[in-house]
N, C-alpha and C. Protein backbone atom coordinates (compact mmCIF):
# COMPACT_ATOMS: atom_id res chain seq x y z
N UNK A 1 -2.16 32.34 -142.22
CA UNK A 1 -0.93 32.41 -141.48
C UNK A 1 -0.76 33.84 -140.96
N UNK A 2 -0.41 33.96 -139.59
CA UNK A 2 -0.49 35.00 -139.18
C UNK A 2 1.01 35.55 -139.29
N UNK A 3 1.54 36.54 -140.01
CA UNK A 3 2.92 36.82 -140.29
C UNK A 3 3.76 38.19 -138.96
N UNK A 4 2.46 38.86 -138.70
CA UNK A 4 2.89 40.10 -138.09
C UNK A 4 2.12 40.13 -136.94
N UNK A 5 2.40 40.17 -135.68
CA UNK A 5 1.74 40.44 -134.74
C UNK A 5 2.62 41.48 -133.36
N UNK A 6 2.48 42.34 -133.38
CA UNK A 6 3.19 43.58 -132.60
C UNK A 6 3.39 43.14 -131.32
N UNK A 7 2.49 43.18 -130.58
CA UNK A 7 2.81 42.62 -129.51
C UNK A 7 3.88 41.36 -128.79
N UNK A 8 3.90 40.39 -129.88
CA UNK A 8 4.95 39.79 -129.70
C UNK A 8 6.12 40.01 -130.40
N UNK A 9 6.21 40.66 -131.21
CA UNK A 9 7.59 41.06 -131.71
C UNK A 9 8.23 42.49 -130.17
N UNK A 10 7.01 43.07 -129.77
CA UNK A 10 7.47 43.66 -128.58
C UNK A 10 8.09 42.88 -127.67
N UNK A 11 7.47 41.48 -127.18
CA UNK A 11 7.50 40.94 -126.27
C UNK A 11 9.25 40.47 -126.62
N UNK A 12 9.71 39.84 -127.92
CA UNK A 12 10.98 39.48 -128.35
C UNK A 12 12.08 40.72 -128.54
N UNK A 13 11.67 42.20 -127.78
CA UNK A 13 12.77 43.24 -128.07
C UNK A 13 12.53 43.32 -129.25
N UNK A 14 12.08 43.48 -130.15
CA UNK A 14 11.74 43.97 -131.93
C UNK A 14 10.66 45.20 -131.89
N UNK A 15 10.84 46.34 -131.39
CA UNK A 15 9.27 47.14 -131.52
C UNK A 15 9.97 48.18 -132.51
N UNK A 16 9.24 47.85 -133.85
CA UNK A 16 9.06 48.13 -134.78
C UNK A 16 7.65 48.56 -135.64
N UNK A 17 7.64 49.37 -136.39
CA UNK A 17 5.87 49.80 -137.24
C UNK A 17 6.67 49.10 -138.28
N UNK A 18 5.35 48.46 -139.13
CA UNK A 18 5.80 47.75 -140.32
C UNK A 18 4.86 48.44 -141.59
N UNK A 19 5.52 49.26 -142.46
CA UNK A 19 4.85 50.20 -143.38
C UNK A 19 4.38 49.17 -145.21
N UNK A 20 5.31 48.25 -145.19
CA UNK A 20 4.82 47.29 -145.89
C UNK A 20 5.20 46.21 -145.81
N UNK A 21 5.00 45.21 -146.31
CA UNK A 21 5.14 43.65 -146.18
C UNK A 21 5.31 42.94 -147.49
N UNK A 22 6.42 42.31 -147.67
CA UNK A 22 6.58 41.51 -149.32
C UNK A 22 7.18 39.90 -148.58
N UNK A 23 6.75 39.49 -149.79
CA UNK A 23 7.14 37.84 -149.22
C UNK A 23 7.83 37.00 -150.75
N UNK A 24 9.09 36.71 -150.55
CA UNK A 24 9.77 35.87 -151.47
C UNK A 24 9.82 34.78 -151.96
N UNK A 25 10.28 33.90 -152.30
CA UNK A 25 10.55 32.52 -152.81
C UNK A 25 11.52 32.33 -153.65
N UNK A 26 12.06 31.42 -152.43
CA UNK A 26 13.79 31.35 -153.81
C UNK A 26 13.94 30.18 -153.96
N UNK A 27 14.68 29.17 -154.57
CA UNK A 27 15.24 28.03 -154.83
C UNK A 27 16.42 27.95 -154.27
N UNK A 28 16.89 26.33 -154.14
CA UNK A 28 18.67 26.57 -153.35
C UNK A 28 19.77 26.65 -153.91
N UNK A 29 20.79 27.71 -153.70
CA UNK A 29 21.30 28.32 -153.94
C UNK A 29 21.12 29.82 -155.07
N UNK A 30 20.35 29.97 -154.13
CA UNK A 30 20.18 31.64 -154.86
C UNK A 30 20.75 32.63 -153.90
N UNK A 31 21.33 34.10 -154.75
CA UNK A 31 21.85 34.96 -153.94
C UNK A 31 20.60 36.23 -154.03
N UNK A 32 20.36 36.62 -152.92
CA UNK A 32 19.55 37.68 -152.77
C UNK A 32 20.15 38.74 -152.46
N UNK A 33 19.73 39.82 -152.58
CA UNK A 33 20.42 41.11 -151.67
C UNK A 33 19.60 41.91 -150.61
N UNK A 34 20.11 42.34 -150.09
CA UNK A 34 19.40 43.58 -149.11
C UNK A 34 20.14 44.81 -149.05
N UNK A 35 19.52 45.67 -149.80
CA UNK A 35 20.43 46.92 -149.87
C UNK A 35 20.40 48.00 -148.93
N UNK A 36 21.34 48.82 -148.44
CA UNK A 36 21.15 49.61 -147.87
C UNK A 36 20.84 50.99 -148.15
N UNK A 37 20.10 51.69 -147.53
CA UNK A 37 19.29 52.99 -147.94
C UNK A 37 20.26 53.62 -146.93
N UNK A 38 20.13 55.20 -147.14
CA UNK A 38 20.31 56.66 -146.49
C UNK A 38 19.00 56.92 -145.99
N UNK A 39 19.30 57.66 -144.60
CA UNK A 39 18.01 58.00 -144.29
C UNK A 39 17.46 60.02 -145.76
N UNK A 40 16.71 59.64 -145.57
CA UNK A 40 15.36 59.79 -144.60
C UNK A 40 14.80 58.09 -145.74
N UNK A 41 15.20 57.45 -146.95
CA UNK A 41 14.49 56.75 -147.08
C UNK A 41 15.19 55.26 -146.70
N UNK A 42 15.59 55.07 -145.55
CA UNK A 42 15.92 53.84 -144.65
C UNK A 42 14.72 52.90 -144.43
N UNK A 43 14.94 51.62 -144.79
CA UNK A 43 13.78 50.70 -144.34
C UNK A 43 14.39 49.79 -143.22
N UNK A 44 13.62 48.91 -142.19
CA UNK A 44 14.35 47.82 -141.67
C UNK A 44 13.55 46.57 -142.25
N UNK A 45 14.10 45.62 -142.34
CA UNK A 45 14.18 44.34 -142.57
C UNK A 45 14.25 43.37 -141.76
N UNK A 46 12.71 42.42 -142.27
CA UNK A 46 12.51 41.60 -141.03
C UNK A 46 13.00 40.45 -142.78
N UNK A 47 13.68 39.26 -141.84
CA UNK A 47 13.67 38.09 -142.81
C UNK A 47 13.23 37.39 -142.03
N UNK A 48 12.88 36.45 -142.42
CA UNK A 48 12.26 34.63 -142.28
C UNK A 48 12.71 33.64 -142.77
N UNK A 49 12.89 32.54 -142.29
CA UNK A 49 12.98 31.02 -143.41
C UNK A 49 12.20 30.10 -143.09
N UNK A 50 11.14 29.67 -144.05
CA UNK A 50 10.34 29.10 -143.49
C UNK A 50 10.87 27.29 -144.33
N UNK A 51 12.22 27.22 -145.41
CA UNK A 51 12.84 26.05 -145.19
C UNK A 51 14.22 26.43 -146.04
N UNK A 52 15.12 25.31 -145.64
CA UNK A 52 16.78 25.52 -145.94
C UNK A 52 17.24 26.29 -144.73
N UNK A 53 18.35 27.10 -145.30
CA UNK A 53 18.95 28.01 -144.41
C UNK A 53 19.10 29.27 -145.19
N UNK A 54 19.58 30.11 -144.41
CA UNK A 54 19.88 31.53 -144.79
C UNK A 54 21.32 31.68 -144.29
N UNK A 55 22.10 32.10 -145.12
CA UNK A 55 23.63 32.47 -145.60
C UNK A 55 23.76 34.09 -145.62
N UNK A 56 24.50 34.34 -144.67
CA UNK A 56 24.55 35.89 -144.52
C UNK A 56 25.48 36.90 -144.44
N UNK A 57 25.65 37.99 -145.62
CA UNK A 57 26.66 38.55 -145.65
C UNK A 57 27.01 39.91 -145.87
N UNK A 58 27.67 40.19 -144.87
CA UNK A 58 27.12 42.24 -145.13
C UNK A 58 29.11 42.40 -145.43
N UNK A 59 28.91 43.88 -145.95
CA UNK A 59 29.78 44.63 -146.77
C UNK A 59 30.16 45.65 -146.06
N UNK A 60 31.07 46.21 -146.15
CA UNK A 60 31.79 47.51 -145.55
C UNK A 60 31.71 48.13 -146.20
N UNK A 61 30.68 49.43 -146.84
CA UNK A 61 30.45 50.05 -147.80
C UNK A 61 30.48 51.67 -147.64
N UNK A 62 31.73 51.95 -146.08
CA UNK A 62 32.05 53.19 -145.67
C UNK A 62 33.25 52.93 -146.39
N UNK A 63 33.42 54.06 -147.45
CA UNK A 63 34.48 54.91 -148.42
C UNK A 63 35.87 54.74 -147.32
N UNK A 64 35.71 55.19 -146.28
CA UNK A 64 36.67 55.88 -145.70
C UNK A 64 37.14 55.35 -144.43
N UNK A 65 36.47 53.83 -144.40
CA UNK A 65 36.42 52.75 -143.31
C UNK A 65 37.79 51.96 -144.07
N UNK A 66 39.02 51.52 -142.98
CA UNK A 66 39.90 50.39 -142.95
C UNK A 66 39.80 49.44 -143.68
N UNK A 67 38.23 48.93 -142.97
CA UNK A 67 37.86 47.81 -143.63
C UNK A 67 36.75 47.61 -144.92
N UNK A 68 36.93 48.64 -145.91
CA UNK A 68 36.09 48.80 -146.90
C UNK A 68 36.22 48.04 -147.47
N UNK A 69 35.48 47.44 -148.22
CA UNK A 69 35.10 45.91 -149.84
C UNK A 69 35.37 44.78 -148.41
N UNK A 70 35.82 44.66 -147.36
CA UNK A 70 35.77 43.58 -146.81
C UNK A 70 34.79 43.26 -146.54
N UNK A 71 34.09 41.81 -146.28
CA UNK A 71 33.14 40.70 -145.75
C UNK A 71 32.64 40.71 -144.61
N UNK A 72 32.06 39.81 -143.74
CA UNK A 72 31.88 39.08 -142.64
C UNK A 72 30.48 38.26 -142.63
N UNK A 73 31.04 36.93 -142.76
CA UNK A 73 29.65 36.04 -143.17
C UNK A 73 29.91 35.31 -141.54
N UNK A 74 28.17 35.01 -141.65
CA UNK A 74 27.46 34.22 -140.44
C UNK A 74 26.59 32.97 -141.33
N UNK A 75 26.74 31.71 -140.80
CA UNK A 75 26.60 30.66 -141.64
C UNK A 75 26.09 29.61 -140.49
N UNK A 76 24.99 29.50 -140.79
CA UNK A 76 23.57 30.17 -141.38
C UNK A 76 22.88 31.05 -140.20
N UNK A 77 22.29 32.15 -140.69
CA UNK A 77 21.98 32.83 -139.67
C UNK A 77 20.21 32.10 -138.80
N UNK A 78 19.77 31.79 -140.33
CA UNK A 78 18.48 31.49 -140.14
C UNK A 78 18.42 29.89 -140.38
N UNK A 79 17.37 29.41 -139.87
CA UNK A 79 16.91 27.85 -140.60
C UNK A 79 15.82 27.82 -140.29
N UNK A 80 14.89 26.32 -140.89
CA UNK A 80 14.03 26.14 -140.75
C UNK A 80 13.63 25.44 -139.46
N UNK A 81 15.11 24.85 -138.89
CA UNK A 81 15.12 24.34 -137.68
C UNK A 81 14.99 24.63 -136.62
N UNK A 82 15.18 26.09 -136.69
CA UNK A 82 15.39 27.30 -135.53
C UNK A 82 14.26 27.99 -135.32
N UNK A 83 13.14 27.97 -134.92
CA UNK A 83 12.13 28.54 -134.55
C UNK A 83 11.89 30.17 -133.61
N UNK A 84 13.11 30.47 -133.30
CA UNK A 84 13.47 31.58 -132.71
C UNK A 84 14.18 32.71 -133.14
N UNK A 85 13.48 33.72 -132.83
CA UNK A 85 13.68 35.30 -133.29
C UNK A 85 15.12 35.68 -133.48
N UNK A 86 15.95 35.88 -134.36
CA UNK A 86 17.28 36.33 -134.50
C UNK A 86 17.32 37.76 -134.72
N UNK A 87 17.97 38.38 -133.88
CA UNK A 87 18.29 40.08 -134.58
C UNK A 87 19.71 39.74 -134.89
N UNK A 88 20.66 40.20 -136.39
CA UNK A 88 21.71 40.55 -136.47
C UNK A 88 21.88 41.73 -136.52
N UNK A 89 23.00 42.82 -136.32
CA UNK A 89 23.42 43.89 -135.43
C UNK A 89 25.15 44.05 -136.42
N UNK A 90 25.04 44.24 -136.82
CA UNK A 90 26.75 45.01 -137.03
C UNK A 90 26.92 46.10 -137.21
């Protein structure tokens, strides 16, 4: 299975270097996380679903932001149904 191919992640607006690669497996209803880093050690994050859906939910985790400890879920961002490249952006 070919997982990474540059050129077409160029071709979809994604041009990104990919410094390593890990691959998961969850059962349904599991909660995963994705944490956020400070630069200089910032990673980006490519996800996939290759079945179910993906349930998605980021945090307001600026101290000094209005909207701190608040939410905002997207339901489902990913599926197995959806064969097409999603960037989320907040």
């Amino acid at each position: 299975m070919e997982t990474y191919k540059k050129s077409e992640f160029v071709e979809n607006g994604i041009d990104v270097e990919f410094s390593q690669d890990n691959h998961s497996k969850s059962g349904a209803s599991v909660l995963k996380g994705l944490h956020y880093q400070k630069k200089p050690y910032e990673q980006a994050k490519l996800v996939r679903c290759l079945q179910g859906e993906i349930y998605d939910v980021a945090v307001d985790i600026r101290k000094k932001s209005k909207t701190f400890g608040k939410r905002i879920c997207f339901e489902p961002v990913l599926s197995d149904k959806d064969k097409n490249w999603k960037e989320l952006c907040i």
